[in-house]
N, C-alpha and C. Protein backbone atom coordinates (compact mmCIF):
# COMPACT_ATOMS: atom_id res chain seq x y z
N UNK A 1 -0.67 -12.64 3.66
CA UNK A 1 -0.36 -11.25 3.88
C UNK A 1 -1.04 -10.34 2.86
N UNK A 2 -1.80 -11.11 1.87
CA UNK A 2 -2.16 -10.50 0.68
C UNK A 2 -3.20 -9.11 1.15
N UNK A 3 -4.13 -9.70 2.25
CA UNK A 3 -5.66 -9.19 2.47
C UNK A 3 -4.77 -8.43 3.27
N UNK A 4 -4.39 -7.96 4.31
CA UNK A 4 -3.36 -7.20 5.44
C UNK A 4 -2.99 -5.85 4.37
N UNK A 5 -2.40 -6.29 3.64
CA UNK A 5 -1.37 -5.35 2.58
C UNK A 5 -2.60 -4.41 2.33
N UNK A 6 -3.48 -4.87 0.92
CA UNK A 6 -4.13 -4.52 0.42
C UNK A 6 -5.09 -3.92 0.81
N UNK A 7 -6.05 -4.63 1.49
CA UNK A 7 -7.15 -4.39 2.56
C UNK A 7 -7.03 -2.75 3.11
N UNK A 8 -6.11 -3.14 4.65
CA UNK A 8 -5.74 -1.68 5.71
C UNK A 8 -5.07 -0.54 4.91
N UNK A 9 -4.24 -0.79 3.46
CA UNK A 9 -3.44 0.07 2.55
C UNK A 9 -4.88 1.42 1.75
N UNK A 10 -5.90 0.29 1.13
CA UNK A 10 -6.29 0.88 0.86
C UNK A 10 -7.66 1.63 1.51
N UNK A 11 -8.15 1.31 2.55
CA UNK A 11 -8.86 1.59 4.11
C UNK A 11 -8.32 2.87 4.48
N UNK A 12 -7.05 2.43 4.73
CA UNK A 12 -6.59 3.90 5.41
C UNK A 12 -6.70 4.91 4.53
N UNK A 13 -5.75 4.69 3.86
CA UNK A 13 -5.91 5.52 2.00
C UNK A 13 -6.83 6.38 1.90
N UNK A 14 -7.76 5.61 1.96
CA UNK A 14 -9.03 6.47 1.18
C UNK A 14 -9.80 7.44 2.44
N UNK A 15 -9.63 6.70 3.50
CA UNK A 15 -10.17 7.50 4.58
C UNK A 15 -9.54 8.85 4.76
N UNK A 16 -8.38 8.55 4.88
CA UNK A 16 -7.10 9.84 5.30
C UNK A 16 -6.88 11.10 4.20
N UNK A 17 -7.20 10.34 3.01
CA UNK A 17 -6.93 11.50 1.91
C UNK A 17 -8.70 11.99 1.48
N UNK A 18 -9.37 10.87 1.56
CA UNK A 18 -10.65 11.37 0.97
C UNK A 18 -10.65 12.10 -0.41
N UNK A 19 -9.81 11.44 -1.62
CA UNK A 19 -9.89 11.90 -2.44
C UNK A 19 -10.31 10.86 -3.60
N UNK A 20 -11.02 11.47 -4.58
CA UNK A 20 -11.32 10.49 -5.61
C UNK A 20 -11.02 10.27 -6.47
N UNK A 21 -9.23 10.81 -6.44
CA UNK A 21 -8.39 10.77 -7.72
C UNK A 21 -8.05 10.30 -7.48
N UNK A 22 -7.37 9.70 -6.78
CA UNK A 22 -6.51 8.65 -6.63
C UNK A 22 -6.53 7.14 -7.30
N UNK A 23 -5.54 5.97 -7.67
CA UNK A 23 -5.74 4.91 -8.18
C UNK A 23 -5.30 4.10 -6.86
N UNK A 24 -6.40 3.74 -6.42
CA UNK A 24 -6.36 2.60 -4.99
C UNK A 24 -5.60 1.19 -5.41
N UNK A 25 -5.86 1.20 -6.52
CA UNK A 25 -4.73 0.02 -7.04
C UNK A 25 -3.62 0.08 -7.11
N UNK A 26 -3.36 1.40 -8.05
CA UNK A 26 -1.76 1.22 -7.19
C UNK A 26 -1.58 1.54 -5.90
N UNK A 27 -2.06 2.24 -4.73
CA UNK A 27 -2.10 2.06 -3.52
C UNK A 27 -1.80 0.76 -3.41
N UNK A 28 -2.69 -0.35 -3.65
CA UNK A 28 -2.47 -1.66 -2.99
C UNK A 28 -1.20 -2.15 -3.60
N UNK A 29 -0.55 -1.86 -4.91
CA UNK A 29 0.62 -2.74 -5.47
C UNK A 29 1.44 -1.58 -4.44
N UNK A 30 1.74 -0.90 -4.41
CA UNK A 30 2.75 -0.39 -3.55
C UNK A 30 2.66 -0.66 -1.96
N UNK A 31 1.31 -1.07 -1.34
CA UNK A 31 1.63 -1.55 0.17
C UNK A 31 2.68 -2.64 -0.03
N UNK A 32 2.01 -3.55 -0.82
CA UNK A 32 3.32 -5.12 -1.57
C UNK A 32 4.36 -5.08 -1.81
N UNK A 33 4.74 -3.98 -2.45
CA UNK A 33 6.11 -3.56 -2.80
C UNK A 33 6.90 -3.99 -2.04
N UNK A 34 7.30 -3.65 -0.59
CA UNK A 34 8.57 -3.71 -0.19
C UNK A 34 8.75 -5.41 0.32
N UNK A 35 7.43 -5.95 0.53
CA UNK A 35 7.63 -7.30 0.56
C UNK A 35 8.45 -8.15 -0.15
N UNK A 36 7.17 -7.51 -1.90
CA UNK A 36 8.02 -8.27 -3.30
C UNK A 36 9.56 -8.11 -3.34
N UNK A 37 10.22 -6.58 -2.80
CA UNK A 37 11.21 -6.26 -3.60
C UNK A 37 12.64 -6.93 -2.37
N UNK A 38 11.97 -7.56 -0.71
CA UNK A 38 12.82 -8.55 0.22
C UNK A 38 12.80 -9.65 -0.25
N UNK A 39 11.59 -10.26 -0.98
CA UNK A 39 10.89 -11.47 -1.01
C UNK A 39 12.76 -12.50 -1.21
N UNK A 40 13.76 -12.08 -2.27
CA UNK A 40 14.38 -12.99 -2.87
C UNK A 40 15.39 -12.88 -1.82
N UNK A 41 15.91 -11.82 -0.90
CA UNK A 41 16.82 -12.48 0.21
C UNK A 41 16.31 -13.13 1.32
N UNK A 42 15.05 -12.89 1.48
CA UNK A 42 14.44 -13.49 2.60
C UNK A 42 14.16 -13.29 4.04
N UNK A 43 14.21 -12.04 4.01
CA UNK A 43 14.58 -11.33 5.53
C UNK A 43 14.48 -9.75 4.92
N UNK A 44 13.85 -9.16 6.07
CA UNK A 44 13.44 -7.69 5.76
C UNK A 44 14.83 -6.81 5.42
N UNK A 45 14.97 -5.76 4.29
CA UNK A 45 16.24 -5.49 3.90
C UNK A 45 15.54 -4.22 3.15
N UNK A 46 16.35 -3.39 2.07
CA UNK A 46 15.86 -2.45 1.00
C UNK A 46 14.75 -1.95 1.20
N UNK A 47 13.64 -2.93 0.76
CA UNK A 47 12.19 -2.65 0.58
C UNK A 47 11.35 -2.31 1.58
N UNK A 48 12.45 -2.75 2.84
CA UNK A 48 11.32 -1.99 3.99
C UNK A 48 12.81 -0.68 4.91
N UNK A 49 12.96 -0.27 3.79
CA UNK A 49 13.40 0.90 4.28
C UNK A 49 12.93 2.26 4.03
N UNK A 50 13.63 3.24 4.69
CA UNK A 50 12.72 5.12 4.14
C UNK A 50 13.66 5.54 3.37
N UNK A 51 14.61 4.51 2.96
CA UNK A 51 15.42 4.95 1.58
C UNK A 51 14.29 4.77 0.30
N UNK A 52 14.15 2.96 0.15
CA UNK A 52 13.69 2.97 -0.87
C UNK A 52 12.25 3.61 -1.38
N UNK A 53 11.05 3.88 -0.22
CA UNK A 53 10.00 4.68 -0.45
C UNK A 53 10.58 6.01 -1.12
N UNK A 54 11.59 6.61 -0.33
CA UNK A 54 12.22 8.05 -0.78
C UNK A 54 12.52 8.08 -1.89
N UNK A 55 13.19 6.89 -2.59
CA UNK A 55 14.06 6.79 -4.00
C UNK A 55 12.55 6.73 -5.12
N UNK A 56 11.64 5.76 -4.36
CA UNK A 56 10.28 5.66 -5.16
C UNK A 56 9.80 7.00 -5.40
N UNK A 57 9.95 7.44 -4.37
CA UNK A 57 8.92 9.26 -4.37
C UNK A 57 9.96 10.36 -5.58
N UNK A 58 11.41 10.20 -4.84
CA UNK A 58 12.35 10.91 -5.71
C UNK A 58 11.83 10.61 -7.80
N UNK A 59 12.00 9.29 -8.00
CA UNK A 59 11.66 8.80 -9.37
C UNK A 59 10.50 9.15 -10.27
N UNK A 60 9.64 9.03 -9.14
CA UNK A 60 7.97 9.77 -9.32
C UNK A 60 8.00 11.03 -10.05
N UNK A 61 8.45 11.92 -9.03
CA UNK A 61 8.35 13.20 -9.06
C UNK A 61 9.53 13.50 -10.49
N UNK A 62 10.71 12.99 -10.74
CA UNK A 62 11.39 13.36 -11.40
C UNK A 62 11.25 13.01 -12.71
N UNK A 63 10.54 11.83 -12.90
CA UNK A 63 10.44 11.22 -14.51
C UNK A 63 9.64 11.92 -15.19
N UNK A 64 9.79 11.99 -16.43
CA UNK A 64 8.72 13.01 -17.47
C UNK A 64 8.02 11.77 -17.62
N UNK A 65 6.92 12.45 -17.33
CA UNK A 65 5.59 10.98 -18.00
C UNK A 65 4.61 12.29 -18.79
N UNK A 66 3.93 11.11 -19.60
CA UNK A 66 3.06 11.82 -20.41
C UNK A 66 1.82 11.95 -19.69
N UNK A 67 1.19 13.33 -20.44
CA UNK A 67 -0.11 13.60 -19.54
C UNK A 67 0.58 14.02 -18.31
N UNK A 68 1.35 14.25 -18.56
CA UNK A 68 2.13 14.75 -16.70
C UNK A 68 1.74 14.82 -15.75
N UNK A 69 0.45 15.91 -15.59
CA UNK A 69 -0.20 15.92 -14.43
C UNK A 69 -0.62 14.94 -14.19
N UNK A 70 -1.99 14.20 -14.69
CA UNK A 70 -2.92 12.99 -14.12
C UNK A 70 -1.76 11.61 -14.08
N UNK A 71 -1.40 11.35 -14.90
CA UNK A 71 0.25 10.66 -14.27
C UNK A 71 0.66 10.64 -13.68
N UNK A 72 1.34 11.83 -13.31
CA UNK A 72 2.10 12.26 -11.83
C UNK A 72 0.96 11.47 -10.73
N UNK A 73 -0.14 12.07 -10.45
CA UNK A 73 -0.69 11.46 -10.02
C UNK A 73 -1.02 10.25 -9.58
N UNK A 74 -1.24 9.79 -10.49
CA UNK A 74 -1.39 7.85 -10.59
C UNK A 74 -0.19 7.61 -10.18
N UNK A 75 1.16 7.99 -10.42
CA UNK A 75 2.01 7.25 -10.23
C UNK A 75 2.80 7.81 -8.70
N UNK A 76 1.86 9.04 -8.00
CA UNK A 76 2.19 9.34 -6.55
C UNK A 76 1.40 8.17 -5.73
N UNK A 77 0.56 7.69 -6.40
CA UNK A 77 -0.12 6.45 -5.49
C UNK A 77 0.55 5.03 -4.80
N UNK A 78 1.64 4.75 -5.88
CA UNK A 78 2.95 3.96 -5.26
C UNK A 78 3.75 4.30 -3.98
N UNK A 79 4.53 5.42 -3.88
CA UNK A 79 5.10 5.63 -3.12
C UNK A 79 4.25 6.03 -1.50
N UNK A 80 2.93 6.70 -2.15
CA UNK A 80 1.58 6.46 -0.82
C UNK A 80 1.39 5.25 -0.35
N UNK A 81 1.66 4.15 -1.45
CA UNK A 81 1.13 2.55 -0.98
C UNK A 81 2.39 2.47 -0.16
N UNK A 82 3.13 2.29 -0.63
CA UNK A 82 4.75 1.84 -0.33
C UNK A 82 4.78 2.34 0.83
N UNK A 83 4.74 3.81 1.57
CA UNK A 83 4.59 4.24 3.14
C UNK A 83 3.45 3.74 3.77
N UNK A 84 2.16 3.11 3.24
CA UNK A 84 1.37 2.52 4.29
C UNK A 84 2.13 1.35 4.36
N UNK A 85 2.70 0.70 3.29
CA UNK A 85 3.18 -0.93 3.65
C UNK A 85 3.97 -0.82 4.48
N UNK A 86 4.63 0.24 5.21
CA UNK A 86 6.31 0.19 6.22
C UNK A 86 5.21 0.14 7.15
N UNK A 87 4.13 1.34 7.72
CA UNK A 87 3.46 1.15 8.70
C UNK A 87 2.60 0.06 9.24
N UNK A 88 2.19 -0.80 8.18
CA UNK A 88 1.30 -1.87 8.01
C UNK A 88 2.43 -3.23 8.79
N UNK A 89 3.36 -2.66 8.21
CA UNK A 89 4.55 -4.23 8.39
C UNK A 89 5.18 -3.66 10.07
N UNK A 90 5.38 -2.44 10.43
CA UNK A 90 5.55 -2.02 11.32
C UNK A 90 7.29 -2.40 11.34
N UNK A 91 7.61 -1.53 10.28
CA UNK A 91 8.73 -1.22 10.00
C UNK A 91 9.84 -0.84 10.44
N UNK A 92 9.27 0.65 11.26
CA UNK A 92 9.79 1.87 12.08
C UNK A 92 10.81 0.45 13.03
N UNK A 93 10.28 -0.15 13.39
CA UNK A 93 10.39 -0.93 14.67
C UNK A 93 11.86 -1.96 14.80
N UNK A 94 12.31 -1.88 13.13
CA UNK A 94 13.58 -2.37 13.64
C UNK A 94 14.51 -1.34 12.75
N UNK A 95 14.94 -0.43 13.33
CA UNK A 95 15.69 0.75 13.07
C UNK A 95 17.06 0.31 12.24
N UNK A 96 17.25 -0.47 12.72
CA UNK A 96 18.63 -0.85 11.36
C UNK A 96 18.45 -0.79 10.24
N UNK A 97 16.99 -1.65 9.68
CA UNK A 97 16.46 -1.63 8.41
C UNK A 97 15.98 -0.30 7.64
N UNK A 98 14.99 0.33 8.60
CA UNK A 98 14.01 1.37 8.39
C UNK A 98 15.00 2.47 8.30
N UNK A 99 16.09 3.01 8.92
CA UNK A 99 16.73 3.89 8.91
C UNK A 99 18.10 3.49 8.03
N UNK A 100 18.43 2.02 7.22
CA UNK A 100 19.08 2.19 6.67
C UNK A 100 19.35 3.25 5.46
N UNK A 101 20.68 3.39 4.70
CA UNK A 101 22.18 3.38 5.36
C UNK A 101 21.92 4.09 6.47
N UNK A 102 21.22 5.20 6.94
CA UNK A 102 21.55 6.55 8.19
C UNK A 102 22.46 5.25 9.43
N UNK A 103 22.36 4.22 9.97
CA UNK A 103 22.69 3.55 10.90
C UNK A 103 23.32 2.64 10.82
N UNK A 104 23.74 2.70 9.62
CA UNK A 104 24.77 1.88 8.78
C UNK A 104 24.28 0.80 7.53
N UNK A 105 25.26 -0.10 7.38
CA UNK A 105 24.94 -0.77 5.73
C UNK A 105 24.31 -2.15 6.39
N UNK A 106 24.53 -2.87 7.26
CA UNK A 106 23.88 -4.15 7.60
C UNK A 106 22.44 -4.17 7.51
N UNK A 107 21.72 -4.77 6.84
CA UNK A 107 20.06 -4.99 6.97
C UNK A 107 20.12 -5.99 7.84
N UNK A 108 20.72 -6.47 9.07
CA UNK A 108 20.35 -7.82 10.25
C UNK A 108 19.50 -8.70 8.83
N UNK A 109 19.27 -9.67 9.93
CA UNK A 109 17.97 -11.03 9.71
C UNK A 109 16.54 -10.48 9.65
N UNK A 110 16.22 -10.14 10.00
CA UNK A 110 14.80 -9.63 10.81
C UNK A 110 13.79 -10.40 9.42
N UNK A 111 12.61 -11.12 10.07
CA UNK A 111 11.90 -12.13 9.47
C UNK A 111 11.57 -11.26 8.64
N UNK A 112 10.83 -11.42 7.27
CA UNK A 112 9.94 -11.01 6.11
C UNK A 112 8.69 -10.60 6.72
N UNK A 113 8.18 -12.17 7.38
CA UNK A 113 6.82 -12.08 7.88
C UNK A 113 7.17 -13.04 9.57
N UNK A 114 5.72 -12.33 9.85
CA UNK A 114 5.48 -12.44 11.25
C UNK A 114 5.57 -14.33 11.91
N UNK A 115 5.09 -14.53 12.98
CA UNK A 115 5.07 -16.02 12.98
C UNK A 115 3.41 -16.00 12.31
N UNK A 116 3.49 -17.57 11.76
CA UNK A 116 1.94 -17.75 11.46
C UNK A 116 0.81 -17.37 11.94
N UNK A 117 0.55 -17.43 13.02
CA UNK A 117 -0.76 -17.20 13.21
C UNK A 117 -1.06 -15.93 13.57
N UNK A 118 0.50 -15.38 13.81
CA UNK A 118 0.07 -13.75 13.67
C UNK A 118 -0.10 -13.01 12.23
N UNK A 119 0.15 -13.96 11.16
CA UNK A 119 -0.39 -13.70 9.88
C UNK A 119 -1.54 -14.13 9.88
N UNK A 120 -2.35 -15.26 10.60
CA UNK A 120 -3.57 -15.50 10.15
C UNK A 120 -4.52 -14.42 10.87
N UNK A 121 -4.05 -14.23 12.24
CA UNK A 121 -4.88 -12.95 12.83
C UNK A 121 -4.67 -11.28 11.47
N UNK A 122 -3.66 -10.92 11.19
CA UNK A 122 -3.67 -10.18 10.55
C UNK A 122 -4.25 -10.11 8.85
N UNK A 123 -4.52 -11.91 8.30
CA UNK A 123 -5.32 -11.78 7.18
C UNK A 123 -6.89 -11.76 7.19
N UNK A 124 -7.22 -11.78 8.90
CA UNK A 124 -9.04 -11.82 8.96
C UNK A 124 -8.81 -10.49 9.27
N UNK A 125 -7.50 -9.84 9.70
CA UNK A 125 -8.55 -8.17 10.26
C UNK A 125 -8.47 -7.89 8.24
N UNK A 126 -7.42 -7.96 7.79
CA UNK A 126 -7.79 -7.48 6.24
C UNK A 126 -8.23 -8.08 5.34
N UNK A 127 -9.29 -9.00 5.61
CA UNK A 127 -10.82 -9.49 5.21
C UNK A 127 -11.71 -8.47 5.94
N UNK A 128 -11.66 -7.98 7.23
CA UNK A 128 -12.75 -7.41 7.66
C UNK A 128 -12.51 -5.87 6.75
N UNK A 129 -11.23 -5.42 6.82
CA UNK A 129 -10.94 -4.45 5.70
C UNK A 129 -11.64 -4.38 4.49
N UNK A 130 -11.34 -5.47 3.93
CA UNK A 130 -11.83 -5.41 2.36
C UNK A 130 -13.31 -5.35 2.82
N UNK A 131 -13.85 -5.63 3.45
CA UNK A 131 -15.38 -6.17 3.42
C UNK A 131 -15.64 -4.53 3.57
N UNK A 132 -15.39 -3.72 4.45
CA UNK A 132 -15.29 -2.98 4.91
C UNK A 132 -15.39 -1.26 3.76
N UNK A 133 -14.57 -1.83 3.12
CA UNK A 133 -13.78 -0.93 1.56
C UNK A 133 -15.10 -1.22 0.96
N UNK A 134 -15.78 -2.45 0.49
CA UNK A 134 -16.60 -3.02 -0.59
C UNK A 134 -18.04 -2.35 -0.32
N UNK A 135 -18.13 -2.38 1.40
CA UNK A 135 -19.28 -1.55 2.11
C UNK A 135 -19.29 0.06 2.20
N UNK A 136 -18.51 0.76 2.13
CA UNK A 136 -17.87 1.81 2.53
C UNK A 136 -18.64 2.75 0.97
N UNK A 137 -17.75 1.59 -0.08
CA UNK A 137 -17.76 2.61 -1.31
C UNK A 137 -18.71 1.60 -2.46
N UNK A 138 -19.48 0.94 -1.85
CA UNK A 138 -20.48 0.21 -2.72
C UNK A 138 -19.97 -0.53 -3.81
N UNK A 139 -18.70 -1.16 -3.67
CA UNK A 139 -18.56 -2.17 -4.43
C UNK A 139 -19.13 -3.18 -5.08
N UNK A 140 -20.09 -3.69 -4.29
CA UNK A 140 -20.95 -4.96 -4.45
C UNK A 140 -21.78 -4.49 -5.84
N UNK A 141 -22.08 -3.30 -6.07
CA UNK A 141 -22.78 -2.90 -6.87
C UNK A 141 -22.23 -3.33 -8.45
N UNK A 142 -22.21 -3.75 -9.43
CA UNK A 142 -21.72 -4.27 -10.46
C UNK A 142 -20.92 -3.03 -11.34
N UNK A 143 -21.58 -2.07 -11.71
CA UNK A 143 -21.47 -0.71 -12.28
C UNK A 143 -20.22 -0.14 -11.43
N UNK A 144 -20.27 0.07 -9.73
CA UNK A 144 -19.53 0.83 -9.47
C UNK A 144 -18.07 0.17 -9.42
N UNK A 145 -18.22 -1.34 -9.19
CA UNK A 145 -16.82 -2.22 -9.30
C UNK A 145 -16.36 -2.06 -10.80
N UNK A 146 -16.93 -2.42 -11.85
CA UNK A 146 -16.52 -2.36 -12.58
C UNK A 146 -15.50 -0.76 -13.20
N UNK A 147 -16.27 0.01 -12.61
CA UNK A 147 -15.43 1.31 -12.83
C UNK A 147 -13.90 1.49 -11.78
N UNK A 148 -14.30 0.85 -11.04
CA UNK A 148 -13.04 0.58 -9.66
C UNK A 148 -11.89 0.38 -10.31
N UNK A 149 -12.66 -1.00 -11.60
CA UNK A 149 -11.24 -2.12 -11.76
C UNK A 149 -11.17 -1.07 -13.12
N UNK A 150 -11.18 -0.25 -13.78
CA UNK A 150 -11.37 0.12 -14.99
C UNK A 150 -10.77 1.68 -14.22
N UNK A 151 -10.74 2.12 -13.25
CA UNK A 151 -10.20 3.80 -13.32
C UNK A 151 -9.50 3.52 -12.00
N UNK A 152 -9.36 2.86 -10.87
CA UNK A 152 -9.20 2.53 -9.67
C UNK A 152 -9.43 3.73 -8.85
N UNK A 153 -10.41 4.34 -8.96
CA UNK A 153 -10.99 5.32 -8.14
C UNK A 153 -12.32 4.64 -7.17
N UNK A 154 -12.44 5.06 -6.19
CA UNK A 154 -13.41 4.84 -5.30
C UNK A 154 -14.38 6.30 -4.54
N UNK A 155 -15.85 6.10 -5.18
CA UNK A 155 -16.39 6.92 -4.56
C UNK A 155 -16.75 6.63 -2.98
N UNK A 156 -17.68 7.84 -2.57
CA UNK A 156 -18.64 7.94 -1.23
C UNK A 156 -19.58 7.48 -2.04
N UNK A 157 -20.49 6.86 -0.99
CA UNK A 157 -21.46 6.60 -1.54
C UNK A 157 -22.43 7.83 -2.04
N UNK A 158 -23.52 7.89 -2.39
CA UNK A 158 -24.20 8.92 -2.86
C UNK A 158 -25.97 8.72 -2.32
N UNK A 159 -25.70 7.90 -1.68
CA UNK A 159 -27.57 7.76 -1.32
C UNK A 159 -27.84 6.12 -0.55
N UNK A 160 -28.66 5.91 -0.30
CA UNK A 160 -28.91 4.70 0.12
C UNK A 160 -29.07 3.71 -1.19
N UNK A 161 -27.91 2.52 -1.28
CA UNK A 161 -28.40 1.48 -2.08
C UNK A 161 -28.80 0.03 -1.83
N UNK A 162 -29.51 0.23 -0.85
CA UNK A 162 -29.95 -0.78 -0.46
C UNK A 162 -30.56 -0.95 1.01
């Protein structure tokens, strides 16, 4: 589920906002999020609800961080990841969870993850993602990855490199 998360999280991301402030990394730790934060009951619950994105966004916005602004920032990139991961997991779709409490306190069973091989179809489309991201914003390039993993910003390209 790793390439799925990460991959389409930060794909969409960057397409939709087109901005180059952003930290695509935390984009990708927050698509994960609500996985990590079911992972220990075992069945979709909390983490894939529009509570806990909300409580994420609420925390964001409310904590004094230093450097405030560019902070704020970086740390609005979570709760951005965290709403592609509900859409990515296709969340909306079991309303008990997604709309918990509004529909009451039960989180049902509802699986974590899909059956297998609808995870394996969903980890080649986010291989074709990443490949996609790496092509998009010239990753392959040594200089521009290295600034990726070092600011997690992603440019447009700027010219033909190659």
């Amino acid at each position: 589920m790793l390439l799925w998360y990460v991959g389409l999280s930060v794909l969409l991301v960057a397409n939709v906002f087109r901005s180059s402030g952003l930290d695509y990394r935390v984009v990708a730790v927050g698509a994960m999020l609500p996985l990590v934060v079911d992972l220990p009951v075992g069945h979709r619950a909390f983490g894939h609800s529009l509570a806990f994105a909300a409580a994420v966004l609420v925390v964001v916005m409310l904590w004094p961080l230093r450097g405030s602004r560019l902070a704020r920032r970086r740390w609005l990139c979570l709760p951005i990841g965290i709403f592609a991961g509900l859409v990515l997991s296709a969340a909306w779709a079991d309303a008990e969870v997604f709309w918990w409490p509004v529909l009451g306190t039960a989180f049902g069973d509802a699986a974590l993850l899909p059956t297998w091989w609808v995870v394996v179809i969903e980890e080649l489309v986010g291989l074709v993602a990443c490949w996609w991201v790496v092509g998009q914003f010239d990753l392959w390039v040594p200089e521009v990855r290295r600034e990726f993993w070092r600011t997690g910003r992603l440019r447009e390209r700027t010219g033909d490199a190659g």
